[in-house]
Protein backbone atom coordinates (compact mmCIF):
# COMPACT_ATOMS: atom_id res chain seq x y z
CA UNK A 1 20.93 -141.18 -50.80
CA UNK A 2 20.74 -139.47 -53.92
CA UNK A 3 17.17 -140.71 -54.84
CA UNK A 4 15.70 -139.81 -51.80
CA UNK A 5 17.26 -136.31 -51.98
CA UNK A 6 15.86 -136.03 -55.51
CA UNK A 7 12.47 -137.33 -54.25
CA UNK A 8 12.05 -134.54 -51.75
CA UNK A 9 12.77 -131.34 -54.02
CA UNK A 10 10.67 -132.99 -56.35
CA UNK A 11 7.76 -133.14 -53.72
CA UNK A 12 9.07 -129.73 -52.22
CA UNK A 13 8.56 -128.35 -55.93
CA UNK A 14 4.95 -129.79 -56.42
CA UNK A 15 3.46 -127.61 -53.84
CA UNK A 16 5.41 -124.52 -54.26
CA UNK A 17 2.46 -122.40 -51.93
CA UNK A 18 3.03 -125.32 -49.11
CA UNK A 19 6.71 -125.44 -49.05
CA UNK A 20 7.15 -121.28 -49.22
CA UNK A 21 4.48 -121.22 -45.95
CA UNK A 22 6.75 -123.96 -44.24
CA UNK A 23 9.70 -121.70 -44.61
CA UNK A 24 8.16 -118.53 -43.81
CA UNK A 25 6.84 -119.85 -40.49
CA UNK A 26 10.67 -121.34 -39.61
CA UNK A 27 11.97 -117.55 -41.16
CA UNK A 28 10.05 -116.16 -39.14
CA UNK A 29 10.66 -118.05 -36.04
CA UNK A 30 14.26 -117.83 -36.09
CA UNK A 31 13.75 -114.23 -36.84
CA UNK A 32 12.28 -113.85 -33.22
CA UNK A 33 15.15 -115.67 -32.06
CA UNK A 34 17.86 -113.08 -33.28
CA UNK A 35 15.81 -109.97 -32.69
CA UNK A 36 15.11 -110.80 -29.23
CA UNK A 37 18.30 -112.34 -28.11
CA UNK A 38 20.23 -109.51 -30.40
CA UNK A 39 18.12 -106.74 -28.72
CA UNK A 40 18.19 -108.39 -24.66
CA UNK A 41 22.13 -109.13 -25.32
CA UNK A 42 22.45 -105.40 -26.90
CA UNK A 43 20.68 -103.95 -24.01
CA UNK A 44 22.85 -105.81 -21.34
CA UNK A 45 25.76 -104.13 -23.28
CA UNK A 46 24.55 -101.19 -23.05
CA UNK A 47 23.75 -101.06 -19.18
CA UNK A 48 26.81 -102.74 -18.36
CA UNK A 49 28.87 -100.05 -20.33
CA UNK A 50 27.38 -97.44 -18.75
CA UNK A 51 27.08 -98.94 -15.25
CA UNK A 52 30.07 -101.19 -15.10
CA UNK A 53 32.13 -100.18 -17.97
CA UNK A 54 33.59 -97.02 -17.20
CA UNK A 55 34.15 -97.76 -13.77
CA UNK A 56 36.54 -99.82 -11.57
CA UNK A 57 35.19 -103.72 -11.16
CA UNK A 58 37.55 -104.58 -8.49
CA UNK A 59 38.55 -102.20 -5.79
CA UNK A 60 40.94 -102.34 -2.83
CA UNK A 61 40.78 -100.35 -0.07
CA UNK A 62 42.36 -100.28 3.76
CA UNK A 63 40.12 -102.07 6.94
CA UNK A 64 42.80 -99.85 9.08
CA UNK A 65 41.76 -96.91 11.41
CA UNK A 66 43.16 -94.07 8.56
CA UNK A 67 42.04 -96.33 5.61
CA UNK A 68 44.96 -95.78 4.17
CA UNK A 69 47.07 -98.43 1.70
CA UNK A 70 51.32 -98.38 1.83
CA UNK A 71 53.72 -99.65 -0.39
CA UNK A 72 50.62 -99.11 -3.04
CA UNK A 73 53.42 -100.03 -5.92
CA UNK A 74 54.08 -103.30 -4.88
CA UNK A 75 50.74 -103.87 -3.77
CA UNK A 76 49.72 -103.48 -7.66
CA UNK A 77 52.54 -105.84 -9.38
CA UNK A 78 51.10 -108.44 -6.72
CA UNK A 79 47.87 -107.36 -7.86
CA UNK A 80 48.75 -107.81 -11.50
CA UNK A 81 50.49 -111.23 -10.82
CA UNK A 82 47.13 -112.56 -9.65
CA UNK A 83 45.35 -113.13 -12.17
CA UNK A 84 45.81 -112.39 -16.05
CA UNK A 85 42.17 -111.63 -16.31
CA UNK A 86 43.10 -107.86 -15.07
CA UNK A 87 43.35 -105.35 -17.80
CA UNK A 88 42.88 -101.95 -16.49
CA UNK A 89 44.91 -101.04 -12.78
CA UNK A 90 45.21 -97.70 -10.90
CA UNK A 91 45.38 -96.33 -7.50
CA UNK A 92 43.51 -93.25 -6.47
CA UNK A 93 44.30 -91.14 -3.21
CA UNK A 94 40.32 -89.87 -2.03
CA UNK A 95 39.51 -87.36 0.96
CA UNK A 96 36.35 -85.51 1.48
CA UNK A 97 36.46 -82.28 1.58
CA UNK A 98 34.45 -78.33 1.56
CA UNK A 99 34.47 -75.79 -1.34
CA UNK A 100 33.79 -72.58 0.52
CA UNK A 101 32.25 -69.47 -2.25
CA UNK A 102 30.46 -66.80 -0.58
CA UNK A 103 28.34 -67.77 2.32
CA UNK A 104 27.90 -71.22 0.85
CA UNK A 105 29.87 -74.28 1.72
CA UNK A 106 30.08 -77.44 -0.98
CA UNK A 107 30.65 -81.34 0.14
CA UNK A 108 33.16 -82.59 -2.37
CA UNK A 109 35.25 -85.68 -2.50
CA UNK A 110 38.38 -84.61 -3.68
CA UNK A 111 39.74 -87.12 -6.27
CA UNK A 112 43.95 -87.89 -6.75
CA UNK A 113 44.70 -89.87 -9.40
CA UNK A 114 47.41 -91.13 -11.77
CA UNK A 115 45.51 -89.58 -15.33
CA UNK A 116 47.96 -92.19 -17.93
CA UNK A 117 46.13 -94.96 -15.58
CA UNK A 118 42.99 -94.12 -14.12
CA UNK A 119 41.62 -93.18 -17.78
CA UNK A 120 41.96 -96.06 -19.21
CA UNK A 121 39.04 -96.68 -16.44
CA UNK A 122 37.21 -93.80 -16.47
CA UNK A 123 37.49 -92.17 -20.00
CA UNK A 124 38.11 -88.86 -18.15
CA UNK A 125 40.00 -87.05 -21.19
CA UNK A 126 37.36 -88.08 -23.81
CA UNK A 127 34.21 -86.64 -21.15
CA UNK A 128 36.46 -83.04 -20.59
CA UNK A 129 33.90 -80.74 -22.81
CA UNK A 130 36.22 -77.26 -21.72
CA UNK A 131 39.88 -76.74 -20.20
CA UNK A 132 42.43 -79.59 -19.45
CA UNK A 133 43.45 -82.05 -17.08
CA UNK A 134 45.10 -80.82 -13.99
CA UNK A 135 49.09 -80.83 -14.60
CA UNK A 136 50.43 -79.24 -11.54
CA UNK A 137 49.44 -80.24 -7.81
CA UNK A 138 47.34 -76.97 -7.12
CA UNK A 139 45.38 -77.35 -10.10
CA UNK A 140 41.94 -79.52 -10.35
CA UNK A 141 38.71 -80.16 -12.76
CA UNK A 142 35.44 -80.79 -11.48
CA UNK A 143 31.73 -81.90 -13.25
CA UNK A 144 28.99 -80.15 -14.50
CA UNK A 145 26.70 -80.25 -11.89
CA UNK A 146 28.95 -78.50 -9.51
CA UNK A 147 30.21 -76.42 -12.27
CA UNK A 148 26.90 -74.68 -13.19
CA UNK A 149 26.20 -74.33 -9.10
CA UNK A 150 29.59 -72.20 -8.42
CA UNK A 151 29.05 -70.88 -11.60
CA UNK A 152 33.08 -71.14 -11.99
CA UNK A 153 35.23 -70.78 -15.09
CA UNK A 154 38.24 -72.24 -16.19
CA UNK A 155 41.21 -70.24 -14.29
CA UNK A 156 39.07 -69.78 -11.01
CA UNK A 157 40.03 -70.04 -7.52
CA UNK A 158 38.37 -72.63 -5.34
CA UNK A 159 39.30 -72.38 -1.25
CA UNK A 160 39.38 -75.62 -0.56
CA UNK A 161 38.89 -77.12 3.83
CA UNK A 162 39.97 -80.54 4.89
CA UNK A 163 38.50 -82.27 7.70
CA UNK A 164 41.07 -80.81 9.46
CA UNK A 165 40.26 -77.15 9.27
CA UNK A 166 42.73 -76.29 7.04
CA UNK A 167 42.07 -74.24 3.75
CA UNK A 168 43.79 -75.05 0.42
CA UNK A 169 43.44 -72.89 -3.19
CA UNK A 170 43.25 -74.60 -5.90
CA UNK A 171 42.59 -73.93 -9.42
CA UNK A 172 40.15 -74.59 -12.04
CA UNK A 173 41.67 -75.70 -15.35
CA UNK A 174 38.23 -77.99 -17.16
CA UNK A 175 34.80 -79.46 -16.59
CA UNK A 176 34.37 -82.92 -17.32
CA UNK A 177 30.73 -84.69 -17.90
CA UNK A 178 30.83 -88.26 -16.57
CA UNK A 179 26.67 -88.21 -17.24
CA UNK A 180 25.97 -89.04 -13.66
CA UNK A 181 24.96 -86.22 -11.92
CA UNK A 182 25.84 -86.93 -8.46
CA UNK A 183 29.75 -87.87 -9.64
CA UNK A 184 29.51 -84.46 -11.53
CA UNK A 185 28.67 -82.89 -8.61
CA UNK A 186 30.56 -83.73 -5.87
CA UNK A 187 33.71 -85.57 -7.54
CA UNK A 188 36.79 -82.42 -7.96
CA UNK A 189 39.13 -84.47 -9.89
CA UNK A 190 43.12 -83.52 -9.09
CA UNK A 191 46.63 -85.47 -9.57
CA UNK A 192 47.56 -88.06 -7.23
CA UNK A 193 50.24 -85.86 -5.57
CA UNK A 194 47.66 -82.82 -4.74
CA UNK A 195 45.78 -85.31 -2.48
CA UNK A 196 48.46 -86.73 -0.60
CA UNK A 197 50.40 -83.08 -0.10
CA UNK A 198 46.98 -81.73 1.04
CA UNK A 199 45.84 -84.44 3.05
CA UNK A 200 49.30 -85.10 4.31
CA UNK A 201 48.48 -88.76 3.12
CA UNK A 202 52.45 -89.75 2.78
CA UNK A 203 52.71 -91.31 -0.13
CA UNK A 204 49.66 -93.37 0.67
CA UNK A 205 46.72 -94.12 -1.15
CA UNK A 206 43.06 -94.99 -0.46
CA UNK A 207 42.56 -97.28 -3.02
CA UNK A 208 43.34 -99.39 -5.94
CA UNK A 209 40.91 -99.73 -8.55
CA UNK A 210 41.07 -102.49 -11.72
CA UNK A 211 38.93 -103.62 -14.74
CA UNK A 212 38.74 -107.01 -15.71
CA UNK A 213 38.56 -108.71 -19.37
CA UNK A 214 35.22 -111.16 -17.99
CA UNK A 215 33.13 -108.71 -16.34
CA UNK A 216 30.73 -111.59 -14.76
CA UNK A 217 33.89 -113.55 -13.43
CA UNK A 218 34.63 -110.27 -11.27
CA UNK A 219 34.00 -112.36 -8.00
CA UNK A 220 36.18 -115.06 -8.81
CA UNK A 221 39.00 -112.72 -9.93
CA UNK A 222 39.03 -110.97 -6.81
CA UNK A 223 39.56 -113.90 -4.68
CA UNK A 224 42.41 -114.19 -6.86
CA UNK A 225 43.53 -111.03 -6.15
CA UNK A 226 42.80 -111.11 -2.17
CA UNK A 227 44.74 -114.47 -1.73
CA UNK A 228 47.53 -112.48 -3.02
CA UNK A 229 47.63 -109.37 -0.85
CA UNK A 230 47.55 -108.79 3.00
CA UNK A 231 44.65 -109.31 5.47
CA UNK A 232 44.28 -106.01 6.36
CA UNK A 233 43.33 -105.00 3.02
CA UNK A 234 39.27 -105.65 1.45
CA UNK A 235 39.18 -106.73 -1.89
CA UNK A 236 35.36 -105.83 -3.38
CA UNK A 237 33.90 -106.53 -6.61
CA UNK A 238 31.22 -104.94 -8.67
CA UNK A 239 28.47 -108.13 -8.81
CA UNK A 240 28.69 -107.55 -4.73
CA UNK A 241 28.18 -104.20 -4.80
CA UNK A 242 25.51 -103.88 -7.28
CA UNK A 243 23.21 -107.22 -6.80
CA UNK A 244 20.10 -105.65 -7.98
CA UNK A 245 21.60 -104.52 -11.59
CA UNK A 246 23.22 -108.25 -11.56
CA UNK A 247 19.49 -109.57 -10.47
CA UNK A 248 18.05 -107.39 -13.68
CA UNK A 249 20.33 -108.94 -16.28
CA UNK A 250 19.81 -112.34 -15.07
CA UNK A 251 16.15 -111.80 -15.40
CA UNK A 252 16.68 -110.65 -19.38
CA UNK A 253 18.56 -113.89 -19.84
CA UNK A 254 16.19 -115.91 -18.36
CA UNK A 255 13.30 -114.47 -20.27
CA UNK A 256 15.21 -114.18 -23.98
CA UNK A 257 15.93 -117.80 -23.20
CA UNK A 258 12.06 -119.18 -22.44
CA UNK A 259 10.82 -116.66 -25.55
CA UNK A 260 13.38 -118.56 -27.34
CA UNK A 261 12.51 -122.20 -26.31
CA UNK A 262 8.42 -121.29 -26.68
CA UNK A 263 9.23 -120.13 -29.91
CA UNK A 264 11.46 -123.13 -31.00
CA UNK A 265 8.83 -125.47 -29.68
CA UNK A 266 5.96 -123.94 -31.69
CA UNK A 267 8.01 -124.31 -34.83
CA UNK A 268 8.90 -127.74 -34.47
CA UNK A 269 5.35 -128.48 -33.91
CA UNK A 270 4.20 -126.50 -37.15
CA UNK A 271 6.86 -128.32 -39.41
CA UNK A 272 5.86 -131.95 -37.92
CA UNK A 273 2.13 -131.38 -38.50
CA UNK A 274 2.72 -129.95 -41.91
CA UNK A 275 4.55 -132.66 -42.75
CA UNK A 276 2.32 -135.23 -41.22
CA UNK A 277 0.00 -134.09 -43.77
CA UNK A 278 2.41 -134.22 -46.81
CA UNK A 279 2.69 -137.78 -45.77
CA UNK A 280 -1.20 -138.91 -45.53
CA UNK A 281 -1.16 -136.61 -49.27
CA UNK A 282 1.83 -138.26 -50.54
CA UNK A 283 0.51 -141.83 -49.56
CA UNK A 284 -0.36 -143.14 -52.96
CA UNK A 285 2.91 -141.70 -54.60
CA UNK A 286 4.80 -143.31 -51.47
CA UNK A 287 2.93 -146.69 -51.88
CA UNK A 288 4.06 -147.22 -55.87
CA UNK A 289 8.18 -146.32 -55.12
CA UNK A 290 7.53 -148.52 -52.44
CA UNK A 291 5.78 -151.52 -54.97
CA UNK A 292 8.76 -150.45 -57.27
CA UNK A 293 11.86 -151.62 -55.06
CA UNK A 294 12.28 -148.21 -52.60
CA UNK A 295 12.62 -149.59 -49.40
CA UNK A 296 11.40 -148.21 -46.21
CA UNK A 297 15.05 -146.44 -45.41
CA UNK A 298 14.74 -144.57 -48.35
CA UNK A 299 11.19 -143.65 -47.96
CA UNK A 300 11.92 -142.22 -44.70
CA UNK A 301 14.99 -140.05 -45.76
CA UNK A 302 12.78 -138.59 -48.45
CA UNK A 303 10.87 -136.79 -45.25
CA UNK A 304 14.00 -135.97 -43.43
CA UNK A 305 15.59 -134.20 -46.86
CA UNK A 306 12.45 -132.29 -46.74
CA UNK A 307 12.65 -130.78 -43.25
CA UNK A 308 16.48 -130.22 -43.71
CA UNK A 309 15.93 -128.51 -47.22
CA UNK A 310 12.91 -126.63 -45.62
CA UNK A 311 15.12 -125.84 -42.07
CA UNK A 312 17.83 -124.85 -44.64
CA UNK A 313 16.02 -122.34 -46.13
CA UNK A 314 14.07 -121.26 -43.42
CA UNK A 315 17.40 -120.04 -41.30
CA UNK A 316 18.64 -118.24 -44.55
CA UNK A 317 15.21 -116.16 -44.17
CA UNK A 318 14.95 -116.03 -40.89
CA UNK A 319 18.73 -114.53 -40.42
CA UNK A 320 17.97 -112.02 -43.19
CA UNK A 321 14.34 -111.27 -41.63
CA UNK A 322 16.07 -110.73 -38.10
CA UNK A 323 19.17 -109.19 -39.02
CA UNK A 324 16.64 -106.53 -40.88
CA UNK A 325 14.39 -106.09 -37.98
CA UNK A 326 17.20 -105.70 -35.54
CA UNK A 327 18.77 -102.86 -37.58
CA UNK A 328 15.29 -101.03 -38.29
CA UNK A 329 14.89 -101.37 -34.54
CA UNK A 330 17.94 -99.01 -34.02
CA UNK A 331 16.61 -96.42 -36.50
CA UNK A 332 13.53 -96.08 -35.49
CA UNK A 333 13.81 -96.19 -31.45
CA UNK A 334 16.13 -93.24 -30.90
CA UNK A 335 16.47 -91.57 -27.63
CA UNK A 336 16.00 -87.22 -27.64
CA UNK A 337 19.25 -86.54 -28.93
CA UNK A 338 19.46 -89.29 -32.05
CA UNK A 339 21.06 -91.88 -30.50
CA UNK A 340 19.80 -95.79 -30.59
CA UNK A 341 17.78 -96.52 -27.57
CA UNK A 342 20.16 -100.05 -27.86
CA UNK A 343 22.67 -100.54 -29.97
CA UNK A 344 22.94 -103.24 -32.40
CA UNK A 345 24.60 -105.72 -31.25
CA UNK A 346 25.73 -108.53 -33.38
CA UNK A 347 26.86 -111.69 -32.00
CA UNK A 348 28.03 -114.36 -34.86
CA UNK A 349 27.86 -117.23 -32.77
CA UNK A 350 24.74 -116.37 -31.70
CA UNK A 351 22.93 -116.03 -34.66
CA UNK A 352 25.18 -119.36 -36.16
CA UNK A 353 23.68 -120.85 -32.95
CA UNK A 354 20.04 -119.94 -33.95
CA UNK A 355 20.89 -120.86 -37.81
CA UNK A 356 21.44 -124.05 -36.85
CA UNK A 357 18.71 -124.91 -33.96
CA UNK A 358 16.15 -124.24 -37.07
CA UNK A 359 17.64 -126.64 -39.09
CA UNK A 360 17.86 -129.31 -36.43
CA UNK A 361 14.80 -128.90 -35.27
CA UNK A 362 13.11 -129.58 -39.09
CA UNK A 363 15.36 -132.32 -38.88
CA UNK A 364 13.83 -133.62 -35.87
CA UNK A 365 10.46 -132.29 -37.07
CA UNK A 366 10.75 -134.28 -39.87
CA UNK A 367 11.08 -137.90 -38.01
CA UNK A 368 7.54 -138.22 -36.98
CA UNK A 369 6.67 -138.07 -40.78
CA UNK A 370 9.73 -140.35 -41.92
CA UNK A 371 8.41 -142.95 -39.71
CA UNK A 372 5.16 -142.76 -40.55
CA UNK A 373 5.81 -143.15 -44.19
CA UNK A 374 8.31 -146.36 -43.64
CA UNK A 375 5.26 -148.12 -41.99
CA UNK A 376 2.95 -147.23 -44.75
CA UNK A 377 2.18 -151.04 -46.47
CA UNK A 378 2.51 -150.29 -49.93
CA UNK A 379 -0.37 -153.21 -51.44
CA UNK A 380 -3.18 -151.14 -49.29
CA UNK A 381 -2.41 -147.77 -50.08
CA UNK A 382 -2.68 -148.64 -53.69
CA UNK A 383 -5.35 -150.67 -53.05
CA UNK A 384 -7.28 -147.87 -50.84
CA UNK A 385 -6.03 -144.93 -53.68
């Protein structure tokens, strides 16, 4: 094992120009391989944590006529007893509703929720840019949007209607910026209590909402979760509700994956031709170890050293090369206000993964060669020169 190891840096070292374009062309192929998968993987990140990730995955909600949940405590330990999968849990108490100012009249959907719980969802407290979260049951915060059109301050009055005619005050205590406009605008955000006193909602509540630790297994977690609650209850998930976003990121898989393989493919065929060659040029030198007492075992692993020493260093360039690229990518495509268009996203099994495809396929590269060279009949290549 030895000699044949020492036989291929030795051959590696005779045609330094050869062996550096051999590992360039596996650098660089590998170095597609991380920038593309890093970049498709960091943009499905991305979506999903602005899509998906500050937002319930699982919801719960009533099939009854007044849509409304009871007993929502127990209802959540069963919930939580499920399935360990289930990180984030809260129930929310929802009514539409009218903000009357002037002559003008507002559709809102007047939010209740338990703040210590539904934030861990929604990141409301980190997305308040002025005032506080409501503390007592008159008090609310609403977005932006709606915000700039009743051109309201903290400490304002709202008059709020129900569906029921009734009018409600309520005041203004912060703004919050969820970066959705149509949440910011009709979403007035209040404590769980407000809603049910105002809506006469009984300790009842419209809906449980929950976030999940596998984000793609949503579907199978909330079968989980309906097998353990009543019949009159639906139990939705997010890949349901948003097939076309679930459609998209399939696609990028699909794609990274076939650049991937087309890429893998082309340098598997570039190492076996090179080294097809280096066998035809190597014939002679082949032939006399060969007349010496190397048998044709040993000829062959002299090949396969050579594409494992070149797949070796290939991936070592090729991680360094793609690593790079992937980080200039993220200074240099910045949205308006500075931030990376995608973040860098690092994956270390990924890019271990890729590492080592390179260096299996020179290995496998490398047999076409290796068998080539054990067939070689050492008395005619000398003979031939």
């Amino acid at each position: 094992m030895r000699l044949p190891f020492k036989i291929a840096v030795r051959f590696l070292k005779s045609n330094k120009g050869q062996t550096i374009l051999i590992a360039l062309g596996i650098a660089v192929g590998v170095s597609v391989q991380i920038f593309i998968g890093s970049l498709i993987q960091g943009l499905q990140k991305s979506l999903i944590n602005k899509t998906i990730g500050n937002s319930p995955q699982i919801t719960v909600t009533s099939n009854e006529d007044n849509k409304l949940i009871d007993n929502y405590e127990d209802k959540i330990n069963k919930i939580k007893d499920a399935d360990n999968r289930i990180i984030n849990i809260s129930a929310t108490a929802d009514a539409p509703a009218l903000i009357k100012k002037d002559d003008k009249t507002y559709s809102i959907l007047m939010r209740g929720m338990d703040i210590s719980s539904s934030d861990k969802i929604y990141n409301i407290k980190n997305r308040l840019y002025a005032g506080k979260f409501p503390e007592n049951d008159n008090e609310v915060i609403i977005g932006k949007e709606l915000q700039q059109e009743l051109s309201a301050d903290t400490g304002d009055t709202l008059d709020i209607i129900t569906s029921s005619g009734k009018s409600h005050k309520v005041k203004v205590t912060g703004f919050y910026d969820l970066k959705v406009a149509s949440l910011n605008k009709s979403w007035m955000i209040t404590t769980m209590a407000a809603t049910q006193n105002i809506f006469t909602m009984d300790n009842k509540v419209t809906g449980i909402e929950m976030q999940v630790k596998e984000i793609f297994k949503a579907d199978e977690i909330a079968k989980s979760v309906y097998s353990n609650l009543d019949n009159n209850l639906i139990v939705d998930n997010w890949k349901s509700q948003n097939a076309e976003l679930l459609s998209g990121l399939n696609g990028q898989s699909v794609s990274s994956i076939m650049i991937q393989v087309f890429v893998l493919v082309a340098v598997v065929l570039g190492i076996a031709s090179v080294l097809a060659i280096t066998v035809v040029q190597k014939s002679k030198q082949i032939g006399i170890l060969k007349a010496m007492g190397i048998k044709d075992r040993s000829a062959s692993l002299v090949f396969l050293f050579q594409g494992l020493l070149l797949g070796v260093l290939g991936a070592i360039l090729g991680l360094a090369l793609g690593l790079g690229l992937s980080f200039m990518f993220t200074k240099f495509a910045l949205n308006p206000d500075g931030t990376p268009v995608v973040d860098l996203y690092i994956d270390y099994g990924f890019i271990a993964l890729s590492a080592l495809i390179a260096v299996a396929s020179a290995a496998l590269a490398s047999l076409i060669p290796a068998r080539r060279s054990s067939k070689l009949n050492p008395i005619e290549v000398i003979k031939n020169g």
